[in-house]
Protein backbone atom coordinates (compact mmCIF):
# COMPACT_ATOMS: atom_id res chain seq x y z
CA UNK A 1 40.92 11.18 -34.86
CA UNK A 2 40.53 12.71 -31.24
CA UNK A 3 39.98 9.58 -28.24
CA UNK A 4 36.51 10.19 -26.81
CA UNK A 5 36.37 10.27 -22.77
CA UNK A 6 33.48 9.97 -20.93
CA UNK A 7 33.66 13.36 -19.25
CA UNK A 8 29.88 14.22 -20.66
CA UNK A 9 28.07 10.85 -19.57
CA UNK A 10 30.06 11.00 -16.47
CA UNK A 11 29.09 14.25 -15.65
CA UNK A 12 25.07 13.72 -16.48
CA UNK A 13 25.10 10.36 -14.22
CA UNK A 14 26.66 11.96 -11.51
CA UNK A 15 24.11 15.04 -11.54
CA UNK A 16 21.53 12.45 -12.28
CA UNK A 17 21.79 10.51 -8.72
CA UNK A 18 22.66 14.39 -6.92
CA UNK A 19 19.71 15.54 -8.15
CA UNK A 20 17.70 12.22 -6.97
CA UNK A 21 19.47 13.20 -3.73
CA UNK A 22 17.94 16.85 -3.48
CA UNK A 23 17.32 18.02 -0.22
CA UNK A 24 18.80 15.13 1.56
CA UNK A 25 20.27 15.69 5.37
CA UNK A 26 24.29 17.51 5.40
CA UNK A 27 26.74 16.30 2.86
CA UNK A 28 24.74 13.47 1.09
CA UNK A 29 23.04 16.06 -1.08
CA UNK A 30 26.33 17.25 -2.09
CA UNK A 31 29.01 15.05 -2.65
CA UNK A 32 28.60 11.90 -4.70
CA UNK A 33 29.56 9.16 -2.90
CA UNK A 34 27.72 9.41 -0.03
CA UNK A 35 24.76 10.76 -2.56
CA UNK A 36 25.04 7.80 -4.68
CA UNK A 37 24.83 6.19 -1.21
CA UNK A 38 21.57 7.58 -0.24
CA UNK A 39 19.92 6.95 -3.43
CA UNK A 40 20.57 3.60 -3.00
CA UNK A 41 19.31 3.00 0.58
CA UNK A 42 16.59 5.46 -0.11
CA UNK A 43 15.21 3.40 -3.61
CA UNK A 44 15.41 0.40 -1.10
CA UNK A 45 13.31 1.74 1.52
CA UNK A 46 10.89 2.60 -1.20
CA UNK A 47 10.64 -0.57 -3.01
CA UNK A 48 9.90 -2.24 0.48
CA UNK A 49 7.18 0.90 1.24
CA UNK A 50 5.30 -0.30 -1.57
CA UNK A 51 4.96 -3.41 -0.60
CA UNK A 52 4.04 -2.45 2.90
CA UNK A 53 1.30 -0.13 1.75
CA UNK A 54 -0.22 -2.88 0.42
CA UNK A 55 -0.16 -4.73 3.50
CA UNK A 56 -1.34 -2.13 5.70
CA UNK A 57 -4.56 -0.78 3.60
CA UNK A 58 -5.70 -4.59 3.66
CA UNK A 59 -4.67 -4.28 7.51
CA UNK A 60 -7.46 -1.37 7.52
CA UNK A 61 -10.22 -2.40 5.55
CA UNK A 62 -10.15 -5.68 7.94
CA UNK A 63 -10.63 -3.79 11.04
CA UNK A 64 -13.21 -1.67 9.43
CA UNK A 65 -15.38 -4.75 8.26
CA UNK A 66 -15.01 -6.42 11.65
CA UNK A 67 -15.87 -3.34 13.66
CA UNK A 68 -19.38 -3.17 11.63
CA UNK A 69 -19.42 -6.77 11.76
CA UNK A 70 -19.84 -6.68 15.70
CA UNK A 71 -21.94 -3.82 15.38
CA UNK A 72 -24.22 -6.26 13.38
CA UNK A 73 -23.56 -8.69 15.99
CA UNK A 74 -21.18 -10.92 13.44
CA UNK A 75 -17.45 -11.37 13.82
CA UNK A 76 -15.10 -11.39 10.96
CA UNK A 77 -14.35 -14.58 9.76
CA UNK A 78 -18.04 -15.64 10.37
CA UNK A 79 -19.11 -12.75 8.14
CA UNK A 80 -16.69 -13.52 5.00
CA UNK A 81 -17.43 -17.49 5.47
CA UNK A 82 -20.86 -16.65 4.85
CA UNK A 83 -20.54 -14.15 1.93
CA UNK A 84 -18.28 -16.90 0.41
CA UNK A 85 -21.16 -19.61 1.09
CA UNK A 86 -23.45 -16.57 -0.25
CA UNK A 87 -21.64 -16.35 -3.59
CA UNK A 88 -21.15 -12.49 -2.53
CA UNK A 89 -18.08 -11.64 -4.41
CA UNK A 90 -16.83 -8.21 -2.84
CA UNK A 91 -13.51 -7.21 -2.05
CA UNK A 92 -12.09 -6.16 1.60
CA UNK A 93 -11.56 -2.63 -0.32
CA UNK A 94 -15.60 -2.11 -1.19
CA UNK A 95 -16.73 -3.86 1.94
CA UNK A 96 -15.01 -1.61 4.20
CA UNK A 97 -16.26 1.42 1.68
CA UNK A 98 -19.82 0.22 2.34
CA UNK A 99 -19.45 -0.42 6.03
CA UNK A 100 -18.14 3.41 6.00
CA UNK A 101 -20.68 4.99 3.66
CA UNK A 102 -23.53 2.88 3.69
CA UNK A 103 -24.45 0.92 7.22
CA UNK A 104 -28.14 -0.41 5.83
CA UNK A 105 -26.52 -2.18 2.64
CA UNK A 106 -24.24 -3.52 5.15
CA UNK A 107 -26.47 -4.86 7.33
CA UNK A 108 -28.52 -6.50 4.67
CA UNK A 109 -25.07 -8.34 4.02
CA UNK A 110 -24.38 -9.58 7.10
CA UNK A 111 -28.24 -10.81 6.88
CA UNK A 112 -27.45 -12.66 3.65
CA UNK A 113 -23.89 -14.06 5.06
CA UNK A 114 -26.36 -15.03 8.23
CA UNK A 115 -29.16 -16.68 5.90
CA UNK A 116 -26.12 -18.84 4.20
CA UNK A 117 -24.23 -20.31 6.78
CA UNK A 118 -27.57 -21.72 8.56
């Protein structure tokens, strides 16, 4: 019976990771070690981008509920203290939508978060 060598599932992992390396700067789209390299560091950089794009949208929506918060004469932490006290259960994602797309709804809320904390 003929010894089987892993020519074939060599082959397909090694065009696997150069073909995750596509377009990549000089000779880390070609050869494989410094490929294999790249794909590494690269899947890194991504797993940590996620995390960070999480971080900076909730960075965003803050600043865009405090800037209509002063606008409505409020500041930030004032204005989710009294939605809290308010039982107003909104997330930073939809207040910052309604601060954007609706500045009457979000004045009424700051009104509410107002009426609460007195």
């Amino acid at each position: 019976m003929a010894r089987i060598k892993g020519a074939l599932m060599t082959r397909k992992r090694r065009n696997k990771v150069l073909k995750m390396a596509k377009g990549y700067y000089g000779s880390k789209s070609s050869l494989f070690k410094t490929a294999k390299q790249a794909v590494m560091k690269s899947g890194q950089y991504a797993y940590v981008g996620r995390k960070q794009k999480k971080r900076d949208f909730r960075r965003i929506w803050i600043t865009r509920i405090s800037a209509a918060c002063k606008l409505n004469g409020m500041n930030y932490s004032t204005f989710m203290n009294g939605l809290k006290k308010a039982g107003v259960e909104l997330n930073r994602k939809m207040l910052s939508e309604i601060a954007i797309a609706d500045p009457a709804a979000f004045t009424a809320l700051t009104e509410k978060a107002k009426e609460a904390l007195k």
